[in-house]
Protein backbone atom coordinates (compact mmCIF):
# COMPACT_ATOMS: atom_id res chain seq x y z
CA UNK A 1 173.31 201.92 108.54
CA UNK A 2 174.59 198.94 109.68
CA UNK A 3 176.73 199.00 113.32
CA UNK A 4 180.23 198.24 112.88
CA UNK A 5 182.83 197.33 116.08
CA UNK A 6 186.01 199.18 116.50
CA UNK A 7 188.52 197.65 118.90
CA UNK A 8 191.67 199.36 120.43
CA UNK A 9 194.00 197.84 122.99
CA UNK A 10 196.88 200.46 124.05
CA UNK A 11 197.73 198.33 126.80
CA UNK A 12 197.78 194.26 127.76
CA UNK A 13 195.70 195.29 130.75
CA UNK A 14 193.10 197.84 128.53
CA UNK A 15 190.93 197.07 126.14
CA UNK A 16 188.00 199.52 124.34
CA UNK A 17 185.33 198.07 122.41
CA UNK A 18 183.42 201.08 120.35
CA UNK A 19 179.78 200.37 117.90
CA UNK A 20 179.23 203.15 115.50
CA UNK A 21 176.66 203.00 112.89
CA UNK A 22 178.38 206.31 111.58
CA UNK A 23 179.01 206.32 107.94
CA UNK A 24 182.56 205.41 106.97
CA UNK A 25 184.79 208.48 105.14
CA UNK A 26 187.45 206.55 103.52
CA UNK A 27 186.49 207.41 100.05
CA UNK A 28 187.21 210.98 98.39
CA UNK A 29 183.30 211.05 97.19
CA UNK A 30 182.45 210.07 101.28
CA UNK A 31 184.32 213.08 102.52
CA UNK A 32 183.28 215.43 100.05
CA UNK A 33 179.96 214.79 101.15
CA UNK A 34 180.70 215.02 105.03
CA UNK A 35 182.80 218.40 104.46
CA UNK A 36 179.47 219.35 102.72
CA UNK A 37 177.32 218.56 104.92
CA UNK A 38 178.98 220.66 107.57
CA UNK A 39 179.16 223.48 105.16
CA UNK A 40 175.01 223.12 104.65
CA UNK A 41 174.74 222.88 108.73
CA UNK A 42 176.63 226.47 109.06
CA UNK A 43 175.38 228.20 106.79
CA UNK A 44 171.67 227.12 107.57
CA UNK A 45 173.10 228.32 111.55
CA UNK A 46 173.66 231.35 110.29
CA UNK A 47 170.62 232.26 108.10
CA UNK A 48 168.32 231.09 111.25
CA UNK A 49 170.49 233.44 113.18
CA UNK A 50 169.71 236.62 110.64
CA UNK A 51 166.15 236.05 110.78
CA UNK A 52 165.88 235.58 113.88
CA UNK A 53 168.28 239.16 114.70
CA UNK A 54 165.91 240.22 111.80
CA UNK A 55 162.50 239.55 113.61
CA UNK A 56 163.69 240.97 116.76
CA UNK A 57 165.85 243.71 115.25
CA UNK A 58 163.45 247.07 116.81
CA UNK A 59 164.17 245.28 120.30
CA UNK A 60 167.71 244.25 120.70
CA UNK A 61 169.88 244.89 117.04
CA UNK A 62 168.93 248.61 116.43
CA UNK A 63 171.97 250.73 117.73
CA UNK A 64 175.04 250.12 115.70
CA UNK A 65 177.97 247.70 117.97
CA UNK A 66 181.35 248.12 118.32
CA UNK A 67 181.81 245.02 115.41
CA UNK A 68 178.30 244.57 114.00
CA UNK A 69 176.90 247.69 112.28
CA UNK A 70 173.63 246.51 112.19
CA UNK A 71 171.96 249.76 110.32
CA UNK A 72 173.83 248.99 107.40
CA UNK A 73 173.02 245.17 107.16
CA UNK A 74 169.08 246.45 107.47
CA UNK A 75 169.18 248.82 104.73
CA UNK A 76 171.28 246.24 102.46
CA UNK A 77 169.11 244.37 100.25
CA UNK A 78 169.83 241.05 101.65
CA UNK A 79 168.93 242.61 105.00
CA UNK A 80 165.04 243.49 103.66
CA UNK A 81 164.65 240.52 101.95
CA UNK A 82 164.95 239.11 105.71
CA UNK A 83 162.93 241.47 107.17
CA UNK A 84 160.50 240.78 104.82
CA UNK A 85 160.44 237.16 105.72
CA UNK A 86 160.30 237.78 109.65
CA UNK A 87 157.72 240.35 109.58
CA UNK A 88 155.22 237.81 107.39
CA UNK A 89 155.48 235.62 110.40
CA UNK A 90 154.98 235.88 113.88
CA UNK A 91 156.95 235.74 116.96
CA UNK A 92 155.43 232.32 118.01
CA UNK A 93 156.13 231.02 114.52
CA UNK A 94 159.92 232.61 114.37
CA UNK A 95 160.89 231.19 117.63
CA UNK A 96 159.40 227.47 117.12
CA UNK A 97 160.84 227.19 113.77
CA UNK A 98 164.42 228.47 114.30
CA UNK A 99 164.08 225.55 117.05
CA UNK A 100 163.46 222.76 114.89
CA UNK A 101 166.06 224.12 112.99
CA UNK A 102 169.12 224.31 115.38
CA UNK A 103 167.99 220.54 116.72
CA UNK A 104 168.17 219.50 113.04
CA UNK A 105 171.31 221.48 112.41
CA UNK A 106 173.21 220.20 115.98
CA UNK A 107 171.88 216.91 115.56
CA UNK A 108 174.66 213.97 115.20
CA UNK A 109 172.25 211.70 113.09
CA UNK A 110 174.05 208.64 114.34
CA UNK A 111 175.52 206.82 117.50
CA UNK A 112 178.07 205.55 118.88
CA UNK A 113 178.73 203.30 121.94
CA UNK A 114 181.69 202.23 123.55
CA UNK A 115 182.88 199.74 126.22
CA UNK A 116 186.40 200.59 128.12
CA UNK A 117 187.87 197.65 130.08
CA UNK A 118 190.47 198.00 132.61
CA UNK A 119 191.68 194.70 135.21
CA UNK A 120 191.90 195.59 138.33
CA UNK A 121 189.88 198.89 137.87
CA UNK A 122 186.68 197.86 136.19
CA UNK A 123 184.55 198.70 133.16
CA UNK A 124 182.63 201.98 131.59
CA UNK A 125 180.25 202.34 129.37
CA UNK A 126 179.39 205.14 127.48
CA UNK A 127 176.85 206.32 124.69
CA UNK A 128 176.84 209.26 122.61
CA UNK A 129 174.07 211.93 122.96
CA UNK A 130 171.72 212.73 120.19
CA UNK A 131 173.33 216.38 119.60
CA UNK A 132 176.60 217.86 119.87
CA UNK A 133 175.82 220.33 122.45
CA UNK A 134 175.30 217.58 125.09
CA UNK A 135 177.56 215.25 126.68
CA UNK A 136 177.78 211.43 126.24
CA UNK A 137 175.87 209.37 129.10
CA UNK A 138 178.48 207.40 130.98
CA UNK A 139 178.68 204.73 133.66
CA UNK A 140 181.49 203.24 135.87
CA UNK A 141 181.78 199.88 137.46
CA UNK A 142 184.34 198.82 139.51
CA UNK A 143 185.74 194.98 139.38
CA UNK A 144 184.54 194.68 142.95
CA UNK A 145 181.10 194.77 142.21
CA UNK A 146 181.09 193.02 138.41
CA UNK A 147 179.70 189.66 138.68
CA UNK A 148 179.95 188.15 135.28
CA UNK A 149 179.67 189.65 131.89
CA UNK A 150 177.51 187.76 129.62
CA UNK A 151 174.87 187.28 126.42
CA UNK A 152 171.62 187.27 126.86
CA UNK A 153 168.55 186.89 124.16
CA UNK A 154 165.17 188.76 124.48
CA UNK A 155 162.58 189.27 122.16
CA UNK A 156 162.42 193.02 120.60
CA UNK A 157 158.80 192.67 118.65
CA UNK A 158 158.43 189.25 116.72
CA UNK A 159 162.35 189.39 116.22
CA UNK A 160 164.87 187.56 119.14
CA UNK A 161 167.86 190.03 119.44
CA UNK A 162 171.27 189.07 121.62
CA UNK A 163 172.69 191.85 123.92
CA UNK A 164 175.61 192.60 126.18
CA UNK A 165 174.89 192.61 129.95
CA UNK A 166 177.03 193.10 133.25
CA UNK A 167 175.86 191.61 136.49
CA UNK A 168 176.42 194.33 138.73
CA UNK A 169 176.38 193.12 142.69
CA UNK A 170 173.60 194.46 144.52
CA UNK A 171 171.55 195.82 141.69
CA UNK A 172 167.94 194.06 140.40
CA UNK A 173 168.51 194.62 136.96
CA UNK A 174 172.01 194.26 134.71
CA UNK A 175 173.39 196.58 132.85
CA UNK A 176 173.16 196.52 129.19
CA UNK A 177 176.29 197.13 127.11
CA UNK A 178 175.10 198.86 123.61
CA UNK A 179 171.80 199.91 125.13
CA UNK A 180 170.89 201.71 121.59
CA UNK A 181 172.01 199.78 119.03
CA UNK A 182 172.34 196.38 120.02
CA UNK A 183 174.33 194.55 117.50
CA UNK A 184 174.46 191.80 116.18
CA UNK A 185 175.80 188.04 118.07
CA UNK A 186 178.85 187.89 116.30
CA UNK A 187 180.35 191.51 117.33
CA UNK A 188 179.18 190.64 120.76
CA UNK A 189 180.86 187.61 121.16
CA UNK A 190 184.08 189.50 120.71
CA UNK A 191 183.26 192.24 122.63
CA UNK A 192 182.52 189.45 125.82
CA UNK A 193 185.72 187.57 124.52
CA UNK A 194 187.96 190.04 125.23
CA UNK A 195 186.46 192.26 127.71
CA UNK A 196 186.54 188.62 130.09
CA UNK A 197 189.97 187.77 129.00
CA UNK A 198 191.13 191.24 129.79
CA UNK A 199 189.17 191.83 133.02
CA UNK A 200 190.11 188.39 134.11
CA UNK A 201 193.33 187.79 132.81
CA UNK A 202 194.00 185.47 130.10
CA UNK A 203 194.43 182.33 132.66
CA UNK A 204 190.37 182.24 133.30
């Protein structure tokens, strides 16, 4: 999926710059399929969850709780077909899978990046985590130690690919704006356009 640039400016002096390679929902068909997707992802929670209560059901689910009346769900027929399926497998086996599972099911599947500029604060960058139980990994810089903001090139394999970078003061190495999914020249140039004219005022 190709990365797409979102700008927002709420103020004259505040400017966000945000890369998602996310799927747009603007069509009927498009959300159907999101709203079904999350549909697929909670139920598929859910079965992982019974067979795993299933597998481990003579250690912890055996009494009856105060909402869960797990004796009844065992002796249901859904409830041996489960059993069934945990006791053909082992522990080992249970655990790893149901693993795999809740990473696919909790995984975002796409990223997004953003770049917040504020004059006379400074800039902060910020990209989304892989899943939804983590945060997003985010940076702040201060104007007082921002150099310049420019474009540089570098080759990624046999290909030549343009990225973002800040010049922080006292640091080796800049900072690169859209770490993961570097797009292309022509959203960057607007993203350096008006991060500069906003950190710097229009007059520079």
């Amino acid at each position: 999926m190709p990365s797409r640039l979102i700008s927002r400016r709420p103020s004259p002096t505040t400017v966000s710059f945000t890369v998602s390679n996310a799927s747009r929902r603007t069509s009927t068909p498009a959300k159907a399929l999101f709203y079904l997707q999350i549909l697929l992802r909670a139920v598929t929670f859910f079965c992982v969850l019974l067979l795993d209560a299933a597998k481990f059901r003579r250690t912890f689910f055996v009494e009856d709780g105060s909402w869960i009346r797990w004796t009844k769900i065992w002796s249901s027929p859904l409830g041996i077909s489960v059993c069934r399926i945990a006791d053909a497998y082992s522990s080992v086996v249970v655990v790893l899978a149901s693993a795999v599972v809740f990473y696919g099911v909790f995984r975002k599947g796409y990223t997004e990046e953003s770049l917040l500029v504020i004059r006379g604060l400074g800039i902060q960058t910020s990209t989304s985590s892989q899943t939804y139980l983590s945060k997003a990994s985010t940076r702040f810089i201060p104007t007082s130690q921002i150099q310049d903001i420019v474009i540089h090139e570098a080759f990624k394999g046999f290909e030549v690919r343009f990225y973002l970078a800040v010049i922080v003061e006292g640091e080796s190495e800049v900072v690169v704006v859209f770490p993961k999914l570097l797009p292309n020249r022509q959203i960057l140039e607007e993203v350096w356009r008006g991060s500069r004219s906003c950190l710097y005022d229009s007059k520079s």
